[in-house]
Protein backbone atom coordinates (compact mmCIF):
# COMPACT_ATOMS: atom_id res chain seq x y z
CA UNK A 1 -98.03 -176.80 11.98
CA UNK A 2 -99.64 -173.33 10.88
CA UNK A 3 -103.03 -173.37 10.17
CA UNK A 4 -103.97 -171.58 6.86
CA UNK A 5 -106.14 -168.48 6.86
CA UNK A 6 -108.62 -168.18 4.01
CA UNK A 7 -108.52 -164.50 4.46
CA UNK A 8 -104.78 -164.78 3.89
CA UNK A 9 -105.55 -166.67 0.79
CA UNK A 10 -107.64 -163.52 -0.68
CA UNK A 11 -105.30 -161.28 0.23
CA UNK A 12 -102.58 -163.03 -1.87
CA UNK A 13 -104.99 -163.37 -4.74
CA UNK A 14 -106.74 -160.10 -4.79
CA UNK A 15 -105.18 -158.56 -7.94
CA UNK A 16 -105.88 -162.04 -9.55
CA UNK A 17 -109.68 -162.29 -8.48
CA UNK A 18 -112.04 -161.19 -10.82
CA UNK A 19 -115.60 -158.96 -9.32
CA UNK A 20 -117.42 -162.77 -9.45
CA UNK A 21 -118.79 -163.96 -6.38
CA UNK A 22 -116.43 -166.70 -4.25
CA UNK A 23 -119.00 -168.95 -3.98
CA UNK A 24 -118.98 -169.20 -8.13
CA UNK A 25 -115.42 -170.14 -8.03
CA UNK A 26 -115.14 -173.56 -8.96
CA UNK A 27 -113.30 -175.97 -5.71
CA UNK A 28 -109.68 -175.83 -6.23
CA UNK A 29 -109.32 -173.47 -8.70
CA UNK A 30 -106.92 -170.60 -8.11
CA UNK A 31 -108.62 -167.37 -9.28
CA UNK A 32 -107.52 -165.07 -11.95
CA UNK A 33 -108.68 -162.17 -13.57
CA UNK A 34 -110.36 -162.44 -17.09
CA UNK A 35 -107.55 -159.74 -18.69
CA UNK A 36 -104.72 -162.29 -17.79
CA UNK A 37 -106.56 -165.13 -19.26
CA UNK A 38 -107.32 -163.27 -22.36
CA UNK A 39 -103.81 -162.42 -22.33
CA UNK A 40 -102.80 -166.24 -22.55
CA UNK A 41 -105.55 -166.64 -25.18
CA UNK A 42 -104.03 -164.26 -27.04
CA UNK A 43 -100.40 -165.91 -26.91
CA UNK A 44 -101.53 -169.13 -27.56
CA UNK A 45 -103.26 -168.16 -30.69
CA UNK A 46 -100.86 -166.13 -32.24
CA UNK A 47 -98.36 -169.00 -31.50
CA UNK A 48 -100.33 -171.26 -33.58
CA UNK A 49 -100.56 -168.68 -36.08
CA UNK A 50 -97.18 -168.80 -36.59
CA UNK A 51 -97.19 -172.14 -36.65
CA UNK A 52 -99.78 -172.23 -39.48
CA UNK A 53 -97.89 -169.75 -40.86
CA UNK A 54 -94.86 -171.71 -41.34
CA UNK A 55 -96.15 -174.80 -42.34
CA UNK A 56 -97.75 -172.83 -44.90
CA UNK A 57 -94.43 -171.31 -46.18
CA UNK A 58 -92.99 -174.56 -45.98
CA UNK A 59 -95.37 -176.41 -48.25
CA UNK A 60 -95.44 -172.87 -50.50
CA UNK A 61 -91.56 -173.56 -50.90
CA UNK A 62 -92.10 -176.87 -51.51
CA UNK A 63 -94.80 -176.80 -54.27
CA UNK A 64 -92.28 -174.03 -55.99
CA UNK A 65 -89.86 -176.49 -55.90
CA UNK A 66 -91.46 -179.37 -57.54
CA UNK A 67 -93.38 -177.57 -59.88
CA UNK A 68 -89.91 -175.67 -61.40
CA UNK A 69 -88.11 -179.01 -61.09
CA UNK A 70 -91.21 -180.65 -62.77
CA UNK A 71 -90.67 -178.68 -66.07
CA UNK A 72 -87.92 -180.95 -67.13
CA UNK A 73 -89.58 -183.74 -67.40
CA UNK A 74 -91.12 -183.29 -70.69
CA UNK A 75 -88.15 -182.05 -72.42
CA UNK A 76 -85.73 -184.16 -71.29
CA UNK A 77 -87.62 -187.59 -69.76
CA UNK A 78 -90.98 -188.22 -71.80
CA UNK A 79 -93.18 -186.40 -73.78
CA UNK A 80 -96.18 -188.91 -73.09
CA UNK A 81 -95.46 -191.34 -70.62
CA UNK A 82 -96.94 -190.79 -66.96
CA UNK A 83 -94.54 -190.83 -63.96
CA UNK A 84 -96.88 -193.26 -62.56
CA UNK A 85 -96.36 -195.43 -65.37
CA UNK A 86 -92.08 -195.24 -65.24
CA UNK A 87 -92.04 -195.70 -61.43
CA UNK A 88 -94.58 -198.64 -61.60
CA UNK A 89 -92.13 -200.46 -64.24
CA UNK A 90 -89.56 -200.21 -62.11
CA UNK A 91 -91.17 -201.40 -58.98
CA UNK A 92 -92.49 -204.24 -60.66
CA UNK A 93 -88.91 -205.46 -62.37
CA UNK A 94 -87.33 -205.11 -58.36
CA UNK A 95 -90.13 -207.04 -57.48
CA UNK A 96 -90.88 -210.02 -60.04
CA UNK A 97 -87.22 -209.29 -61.21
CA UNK A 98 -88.25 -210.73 -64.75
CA UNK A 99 -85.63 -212.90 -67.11
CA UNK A 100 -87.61 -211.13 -70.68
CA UNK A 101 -89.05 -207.71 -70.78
CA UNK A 102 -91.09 -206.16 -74.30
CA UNK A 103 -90.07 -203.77 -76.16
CA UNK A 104 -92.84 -201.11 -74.12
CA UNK A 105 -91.38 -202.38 -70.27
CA UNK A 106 -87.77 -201.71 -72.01
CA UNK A 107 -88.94 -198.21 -72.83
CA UNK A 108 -90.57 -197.68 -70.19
CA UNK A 109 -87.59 -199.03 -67.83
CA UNK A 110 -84.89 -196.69 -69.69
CA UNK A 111 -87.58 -193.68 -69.11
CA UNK A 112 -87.53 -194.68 -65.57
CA UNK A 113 -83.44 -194.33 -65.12
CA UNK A 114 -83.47 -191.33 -67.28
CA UNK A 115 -85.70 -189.37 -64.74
CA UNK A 116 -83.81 -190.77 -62.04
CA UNK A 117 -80.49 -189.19 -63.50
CA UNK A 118 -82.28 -185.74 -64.18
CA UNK A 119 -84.04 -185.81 -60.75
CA UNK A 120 -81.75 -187.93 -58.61
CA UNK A 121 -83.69 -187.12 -55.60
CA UNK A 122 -86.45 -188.41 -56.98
CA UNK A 123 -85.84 -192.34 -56.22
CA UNK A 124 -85.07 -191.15 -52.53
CA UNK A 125 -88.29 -189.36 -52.37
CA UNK A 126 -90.41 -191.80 -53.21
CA UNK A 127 -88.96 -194.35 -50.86
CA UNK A 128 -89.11 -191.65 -47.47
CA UNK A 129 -92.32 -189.86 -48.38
CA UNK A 130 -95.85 -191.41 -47.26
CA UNK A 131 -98.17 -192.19 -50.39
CA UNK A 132 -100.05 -188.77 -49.49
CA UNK A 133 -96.90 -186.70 -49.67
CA UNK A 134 -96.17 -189.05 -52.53
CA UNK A 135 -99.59 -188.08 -54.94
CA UNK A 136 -98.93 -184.49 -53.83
CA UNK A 137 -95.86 -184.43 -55.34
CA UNK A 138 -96.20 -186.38 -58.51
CA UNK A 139 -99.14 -183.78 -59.29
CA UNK A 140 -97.12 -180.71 -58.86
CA UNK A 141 -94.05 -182.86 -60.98
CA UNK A 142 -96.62 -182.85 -63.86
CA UNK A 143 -97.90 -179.31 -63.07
CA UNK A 144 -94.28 -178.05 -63.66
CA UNK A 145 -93.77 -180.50 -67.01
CA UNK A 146 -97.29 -179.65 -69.03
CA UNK A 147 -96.50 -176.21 -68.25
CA UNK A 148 -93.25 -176.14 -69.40
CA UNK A 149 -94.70 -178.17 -72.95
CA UNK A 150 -97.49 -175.64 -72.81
CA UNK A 151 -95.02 -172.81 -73.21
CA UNK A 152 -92.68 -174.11 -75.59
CA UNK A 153 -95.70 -174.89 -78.08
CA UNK A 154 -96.68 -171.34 -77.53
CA UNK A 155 -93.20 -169.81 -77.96
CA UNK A 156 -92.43 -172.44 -80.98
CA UNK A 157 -95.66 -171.43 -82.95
CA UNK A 158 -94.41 -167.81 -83.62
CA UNK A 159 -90.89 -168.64 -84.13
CA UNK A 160 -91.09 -172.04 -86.65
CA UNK A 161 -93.53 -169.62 -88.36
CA UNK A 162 -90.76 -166.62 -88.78
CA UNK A 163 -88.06 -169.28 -89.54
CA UNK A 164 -89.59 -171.11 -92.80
CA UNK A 165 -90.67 -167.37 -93.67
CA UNK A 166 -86.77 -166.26 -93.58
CA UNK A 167 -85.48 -168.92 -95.45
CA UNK A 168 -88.35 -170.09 -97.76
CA UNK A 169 -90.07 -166.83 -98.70
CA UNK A 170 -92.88 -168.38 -99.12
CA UNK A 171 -96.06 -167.08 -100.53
CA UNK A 172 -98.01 -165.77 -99.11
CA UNK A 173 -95.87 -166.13 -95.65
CA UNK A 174 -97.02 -168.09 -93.22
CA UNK A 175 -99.26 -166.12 -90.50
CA UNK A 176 -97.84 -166.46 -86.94
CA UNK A 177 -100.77 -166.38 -85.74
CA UNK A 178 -102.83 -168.77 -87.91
CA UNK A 179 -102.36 -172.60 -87.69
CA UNK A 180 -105.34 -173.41 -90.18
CA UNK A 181 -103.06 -172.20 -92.92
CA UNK A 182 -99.99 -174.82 -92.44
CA UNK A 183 -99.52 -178.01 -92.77
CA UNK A 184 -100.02 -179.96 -95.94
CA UNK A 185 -102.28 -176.69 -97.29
CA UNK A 186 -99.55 -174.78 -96.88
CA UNK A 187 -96.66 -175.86 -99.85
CA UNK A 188 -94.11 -175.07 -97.83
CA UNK A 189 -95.03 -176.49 -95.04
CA UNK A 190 -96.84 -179.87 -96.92
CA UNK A 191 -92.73 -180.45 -97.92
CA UNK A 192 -91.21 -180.00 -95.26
CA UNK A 193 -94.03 -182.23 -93.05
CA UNK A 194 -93.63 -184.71 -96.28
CA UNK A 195 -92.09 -188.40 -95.48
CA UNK A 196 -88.78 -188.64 -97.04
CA UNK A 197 -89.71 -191.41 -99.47
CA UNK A 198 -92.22 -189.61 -101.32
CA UNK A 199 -91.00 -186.26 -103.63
CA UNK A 200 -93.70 -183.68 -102.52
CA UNK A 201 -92.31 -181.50 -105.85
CA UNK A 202 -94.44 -184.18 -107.58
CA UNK A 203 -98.38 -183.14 -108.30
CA UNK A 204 -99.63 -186.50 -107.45
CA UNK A 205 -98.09 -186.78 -104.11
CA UNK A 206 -99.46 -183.78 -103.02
CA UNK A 207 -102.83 -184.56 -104.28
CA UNK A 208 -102.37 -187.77 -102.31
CA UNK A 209 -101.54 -186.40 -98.95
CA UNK A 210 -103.84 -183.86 -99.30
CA UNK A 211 -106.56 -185.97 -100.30
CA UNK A 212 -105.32 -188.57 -97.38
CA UNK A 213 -105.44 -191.18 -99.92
CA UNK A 214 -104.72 -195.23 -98.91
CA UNK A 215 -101.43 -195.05 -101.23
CA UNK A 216 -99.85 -191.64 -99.16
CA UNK A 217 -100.96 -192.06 -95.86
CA UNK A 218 -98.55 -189.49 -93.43
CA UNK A 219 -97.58 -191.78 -90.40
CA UNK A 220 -95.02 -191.80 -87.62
CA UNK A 221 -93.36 -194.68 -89.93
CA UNK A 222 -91.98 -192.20 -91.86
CA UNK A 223 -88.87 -189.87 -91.30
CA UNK A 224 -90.36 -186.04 -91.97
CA UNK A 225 -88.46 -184.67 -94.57
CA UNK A 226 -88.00 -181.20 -92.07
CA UNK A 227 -85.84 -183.60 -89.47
CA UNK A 228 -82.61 -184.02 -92.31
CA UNK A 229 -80.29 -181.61 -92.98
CA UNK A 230 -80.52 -179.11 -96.09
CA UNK A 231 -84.44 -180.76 -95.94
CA UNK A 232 -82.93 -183.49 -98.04
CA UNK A 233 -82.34 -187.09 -98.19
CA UNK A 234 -80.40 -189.95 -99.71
CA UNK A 235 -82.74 -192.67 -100.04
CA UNK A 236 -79.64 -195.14 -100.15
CA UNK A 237 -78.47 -194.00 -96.77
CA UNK A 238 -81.48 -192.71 -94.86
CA UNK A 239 -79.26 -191.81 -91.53
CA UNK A 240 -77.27 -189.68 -93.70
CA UNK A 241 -78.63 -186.11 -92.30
CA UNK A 242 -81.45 -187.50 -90.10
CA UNK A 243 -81.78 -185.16 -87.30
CA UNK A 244 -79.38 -182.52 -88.39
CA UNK A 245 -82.04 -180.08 -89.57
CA UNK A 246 -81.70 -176.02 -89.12
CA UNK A 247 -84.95 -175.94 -88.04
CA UNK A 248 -84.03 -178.24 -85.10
CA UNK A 249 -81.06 -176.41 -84.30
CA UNK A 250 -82.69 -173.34 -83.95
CA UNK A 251 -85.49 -174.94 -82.21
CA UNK A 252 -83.72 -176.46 -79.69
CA UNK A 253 -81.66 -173.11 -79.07
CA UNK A 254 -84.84 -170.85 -78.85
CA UNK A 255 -85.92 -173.81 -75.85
CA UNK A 256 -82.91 -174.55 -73.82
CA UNK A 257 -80.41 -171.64 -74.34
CA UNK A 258 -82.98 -168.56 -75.00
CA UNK A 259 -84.67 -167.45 -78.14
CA UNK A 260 -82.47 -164.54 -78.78
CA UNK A 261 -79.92 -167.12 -79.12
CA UNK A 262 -81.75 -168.85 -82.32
CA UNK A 263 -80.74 -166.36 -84.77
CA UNK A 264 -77.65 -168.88 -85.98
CA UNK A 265 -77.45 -172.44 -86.95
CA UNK A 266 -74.21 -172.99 -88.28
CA UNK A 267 -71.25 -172.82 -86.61
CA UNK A 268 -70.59 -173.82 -83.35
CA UNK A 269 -73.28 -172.41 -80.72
CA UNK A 270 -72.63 -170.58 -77.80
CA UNK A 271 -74.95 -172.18 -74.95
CA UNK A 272 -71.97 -172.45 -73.06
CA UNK A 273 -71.19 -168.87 -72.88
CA UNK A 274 -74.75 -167.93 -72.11
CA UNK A 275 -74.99 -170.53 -69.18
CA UNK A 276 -71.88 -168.99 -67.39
CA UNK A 277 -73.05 -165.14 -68.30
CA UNK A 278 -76.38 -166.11 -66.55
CA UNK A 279 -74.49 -167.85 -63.47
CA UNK A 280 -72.68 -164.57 -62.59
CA UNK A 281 -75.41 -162.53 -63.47
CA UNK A 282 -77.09 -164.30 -60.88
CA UNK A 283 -74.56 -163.73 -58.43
CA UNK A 284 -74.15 -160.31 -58.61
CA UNK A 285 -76.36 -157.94 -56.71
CA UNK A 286 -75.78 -154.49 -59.09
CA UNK A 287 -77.13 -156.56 -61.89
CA UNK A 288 -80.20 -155.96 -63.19
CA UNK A 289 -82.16 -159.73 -62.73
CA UNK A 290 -81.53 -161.84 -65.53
CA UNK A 291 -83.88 -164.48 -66.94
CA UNK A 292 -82.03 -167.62 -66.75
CA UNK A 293 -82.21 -170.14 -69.73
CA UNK A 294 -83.46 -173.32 -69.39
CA UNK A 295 -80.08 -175.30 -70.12
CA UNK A 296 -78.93 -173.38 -67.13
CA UNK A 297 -81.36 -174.09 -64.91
CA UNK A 298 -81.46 -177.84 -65.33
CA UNK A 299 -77.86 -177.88 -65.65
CA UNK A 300 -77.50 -179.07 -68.65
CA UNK A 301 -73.51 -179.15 -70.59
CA UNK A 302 -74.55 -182.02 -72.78
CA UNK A 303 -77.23 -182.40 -75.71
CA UNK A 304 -79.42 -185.75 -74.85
CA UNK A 305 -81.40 -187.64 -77.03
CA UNK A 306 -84.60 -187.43 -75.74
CA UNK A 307 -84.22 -183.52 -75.38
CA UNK A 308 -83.52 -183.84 -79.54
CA UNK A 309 -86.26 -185.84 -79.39
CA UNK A 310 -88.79 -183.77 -77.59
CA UNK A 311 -87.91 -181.07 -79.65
CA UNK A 312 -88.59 -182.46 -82.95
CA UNK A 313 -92.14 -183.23 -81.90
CA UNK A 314 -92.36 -179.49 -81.10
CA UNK A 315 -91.19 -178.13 -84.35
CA UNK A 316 -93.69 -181.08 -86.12
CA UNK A 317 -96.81 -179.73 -84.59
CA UNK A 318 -95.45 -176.16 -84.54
CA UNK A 319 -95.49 -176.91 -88.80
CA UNK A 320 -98.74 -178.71 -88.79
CA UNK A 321 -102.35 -176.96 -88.93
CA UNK A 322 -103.32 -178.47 -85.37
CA UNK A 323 -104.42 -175.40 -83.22
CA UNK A 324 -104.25 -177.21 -79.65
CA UNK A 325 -101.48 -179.72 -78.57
CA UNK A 326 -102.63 -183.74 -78.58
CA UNK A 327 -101.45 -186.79 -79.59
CA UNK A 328 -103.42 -187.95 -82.78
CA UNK A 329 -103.01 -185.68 -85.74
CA UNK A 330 -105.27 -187.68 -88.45
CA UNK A 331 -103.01 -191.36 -89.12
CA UNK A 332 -100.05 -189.57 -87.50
CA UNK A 333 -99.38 -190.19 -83.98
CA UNK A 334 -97.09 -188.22 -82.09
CA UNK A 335 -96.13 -190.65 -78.99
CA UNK A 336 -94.80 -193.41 -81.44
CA UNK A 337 -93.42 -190.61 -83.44
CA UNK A 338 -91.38 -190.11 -80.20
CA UNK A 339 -90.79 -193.77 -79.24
CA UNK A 340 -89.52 -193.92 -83.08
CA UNK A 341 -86.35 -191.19 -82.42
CA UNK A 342 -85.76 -192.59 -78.81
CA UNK A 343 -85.31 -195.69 -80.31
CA UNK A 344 -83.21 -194.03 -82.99
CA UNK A 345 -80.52 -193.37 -80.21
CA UNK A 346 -81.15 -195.98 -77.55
CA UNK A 347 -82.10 -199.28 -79.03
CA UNK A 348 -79.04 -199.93 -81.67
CA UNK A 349 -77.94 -202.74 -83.05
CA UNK A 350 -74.59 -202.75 -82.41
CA UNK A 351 -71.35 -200.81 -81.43
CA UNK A 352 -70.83 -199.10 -84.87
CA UNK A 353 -74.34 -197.98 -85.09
CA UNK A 354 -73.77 -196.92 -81.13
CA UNK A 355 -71.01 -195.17 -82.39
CA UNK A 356 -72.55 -192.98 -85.39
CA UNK A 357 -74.69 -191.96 -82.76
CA UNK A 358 -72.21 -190.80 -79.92
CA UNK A 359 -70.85 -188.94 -83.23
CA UNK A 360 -74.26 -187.56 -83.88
CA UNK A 361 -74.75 -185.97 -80.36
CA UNK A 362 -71.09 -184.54 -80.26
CA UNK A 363 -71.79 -183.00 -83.33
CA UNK A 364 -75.32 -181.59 -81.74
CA UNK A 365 -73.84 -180.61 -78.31
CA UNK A 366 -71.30 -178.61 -79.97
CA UNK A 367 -73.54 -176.80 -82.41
CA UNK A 368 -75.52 -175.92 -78.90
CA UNK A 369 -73.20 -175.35 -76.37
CA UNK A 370 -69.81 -174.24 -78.75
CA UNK A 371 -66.48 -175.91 -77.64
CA UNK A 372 -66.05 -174.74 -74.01
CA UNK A 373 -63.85 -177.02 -71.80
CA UNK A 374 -63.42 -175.10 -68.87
CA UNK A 375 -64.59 -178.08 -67.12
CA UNK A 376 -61.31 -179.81 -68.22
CA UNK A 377 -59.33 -176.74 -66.68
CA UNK A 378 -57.64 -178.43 -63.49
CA UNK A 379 -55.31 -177.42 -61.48
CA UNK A 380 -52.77 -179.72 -62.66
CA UNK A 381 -53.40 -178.15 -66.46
CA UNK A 382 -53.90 -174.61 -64.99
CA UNK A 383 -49.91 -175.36 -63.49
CA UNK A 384 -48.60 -175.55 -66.72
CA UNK A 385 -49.89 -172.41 -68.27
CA UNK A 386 -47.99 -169.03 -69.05
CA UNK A 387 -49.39 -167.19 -66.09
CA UNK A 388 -48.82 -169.80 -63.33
CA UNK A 389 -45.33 -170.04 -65.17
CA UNK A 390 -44.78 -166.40 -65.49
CA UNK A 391 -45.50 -165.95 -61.07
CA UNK A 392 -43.08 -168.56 -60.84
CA UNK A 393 -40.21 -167.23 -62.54
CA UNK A 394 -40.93 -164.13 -60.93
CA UNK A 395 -40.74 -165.95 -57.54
CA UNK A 396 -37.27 -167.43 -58.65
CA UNK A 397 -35.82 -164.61 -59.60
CA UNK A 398 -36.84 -162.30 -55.84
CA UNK A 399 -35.68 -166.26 -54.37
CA UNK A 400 -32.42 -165.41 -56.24
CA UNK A 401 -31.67 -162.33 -55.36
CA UNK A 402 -32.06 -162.47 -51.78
CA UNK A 403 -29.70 -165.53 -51.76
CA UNK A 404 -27.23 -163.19 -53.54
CA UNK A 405 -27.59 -160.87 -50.87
């Protein structure tokens, strides 16, 4: 066997070696030169860079995500009620799986399915995700939703303002900018704000409110005279009207299919239309970017109760004199104000009551979002139209022909 040279050993290392001594060269360790390890340094540190880099995008694309998805919640889920508080019920009814549930579990159990139907990844989610990812995500959920109610109060307070001025002429006019001077000091305002069972025309009513006597205290127990439509009711048939208000119309418009579109209440609306527009908008790369509504983005076809429900809370504090957003306004409360019109639509009594109210969001859905049944063209329909008939007699005839020949 050849014996090995530690001269030959330098000589195969010498562009390695750095100027150090070969006595200060650890045993066993091949020598190189301080560039080349630098060099290595260098790689390994930008690699993790990139690494950091793209974990960093990752969780930047993912707290976009939840925080845009997040902004339905209010509108369309619950106005009040924590997620913590919907996915809890629901845990605890798969666990204890309960024979009798109150009145709050049953609310809070419904809440629950509705969020799962608006975010149906949701449910998933919280089964796969650790209970860190899990608390990070639920906080970036309600990010997205109080910002979304943040900015519909905002956008609201002009607009209601502008509305009851155009059709009421009130004086003086109420201020967009000034909340002190609505509410029950404002007349306009005081009636429209007034329960239904009281006639705010009358001197002594106002006087009452405004005084916050015992004998007209203004609860959620009472039906707002601004939620019925023409501001009026029939006192023999209080569902008569009941959530068929202008004001809601246009409210709801201004929040889920843009507030240029709230210049119209009657009629059928055109939500429809302005969904589609903003889809190929979107699509197209010449077009200037358009701002996509909010029906759009959620895709939303269908008016829901609890999206009529969230907006009528809007449109009663946009008319009250409350400057900041809570949930106590003096003996009214605005979360069983809510629970009241939820239960309006989803805790009937029966099938003919179930029925007024399918007939109650058709007529809704179609004053938002028109008449539009494109979704109902199919192929099978599309077969028996004039232009699929028209390319088929042309077909027959050039069929016929060349047989002739």
């Amino acid at each position: 066997m050849a014996s090995f040279n530690s001269n030959d050993s330098n000589s195969v290392f010498d562009n390695e070696t750095d100027s150090a001594p070969t006595s200060s060269i650890p045993s066993g360790v091949i020598p190189t030169t301080a560039d080349s390890r630098a060099k290595r340094r260098i790689t390994a540190l930008e690699d993790e860079l990139e690494r950091m880099r793209q974990e960093r995008g990752t969780k930047q694309r993912k707290t976009t995500y939840f925080v845009a998805q997040g902004r339905a919640i209010r509108r369309l889920v619950a106005l009040y009620t924590s997620l913590d508080e919907l996915i809890a019920e629901n845990d605890r009814r798969y666990d204890e799986l309960p024979e009798e549930s109150t009145l709050t579990e049953d609310r809070l159990q419904r809440g629950y399915i509705e969020l799962s139907r608006v975010l149906p990844w949701l449910h998933t989610n919280l089964g796969d995700f650790d209970h860190e990812d899990c608390v990070d995500m639920l906080k970036k959920l309600k990010k997205g939703a109080d910002a979304a109610r943040g900015d519909d109060t905002s956008c609201l307070k002009d607009l209601v303002a502008a509305w009851v001025n155009q059709d009421f002429r009130p004086s003086p006019l109420i201020r967009p900018d000034d909340k002190h001077s609505r509410g029950f000091a404002s007349d306009i305002c005081g009636k429209l704000l007034c329960p239904s069972e009281w006639d705010w025309t009358q001197d002594r009513v106002k006087a009452g409110i405004r005084d916050r006597t015992i004998k007209y205290i203004v609860s959620e127990n009472s039906w707002p005279l601004f939620l019925y439509e023409n501001y009026a009711v029939n006192c023999d048939n209080l569902e008569e009207g009941l959530l068929k208000s202008k004001l809601l119309v246009l409210a709801f418009k201004a929040i889920f299919t843009s507030p240029s579109s709230a210049k119209e209440a009657e009629g059928d609306g055109d939500g429809a239309d302005i969904i589609e527009n903003n889809r190929r908008a979107r699509r197209r790369s010449d077009q200037p970017k358009v701002k996509t509504c909010v029906a759009s983005i959620i895709n939303m076809k269908k008016v829901t109760p609890r999206s009529i429900t969230y907006v009528a809370c809007q449109v009663r504090f946009a008319l009250s004199s409350v400057s900041s957003w809570r949930t106590v306004d003096g003996d009214f409360d605005y979360e069983s104000f809510w629970n009241n019109i939820v239960d309006f639509f989803e805790d009937v009594p029966g099938p003919i009551t179930s029925r007024r109210v399918e007939k109650l969001l058709e007529w809704w859905t179609r004053k938002i979002f028109g008449t539009s049944h494109r979704d109902d063209l199919t192929p099978e329909v599309v077969s028996q139209m004039s232009v699929n008939a028209l390319a088929e007699q042309r077909k027959a005839l050039e069929d016929a022909a060349f047989d002739s020949d």
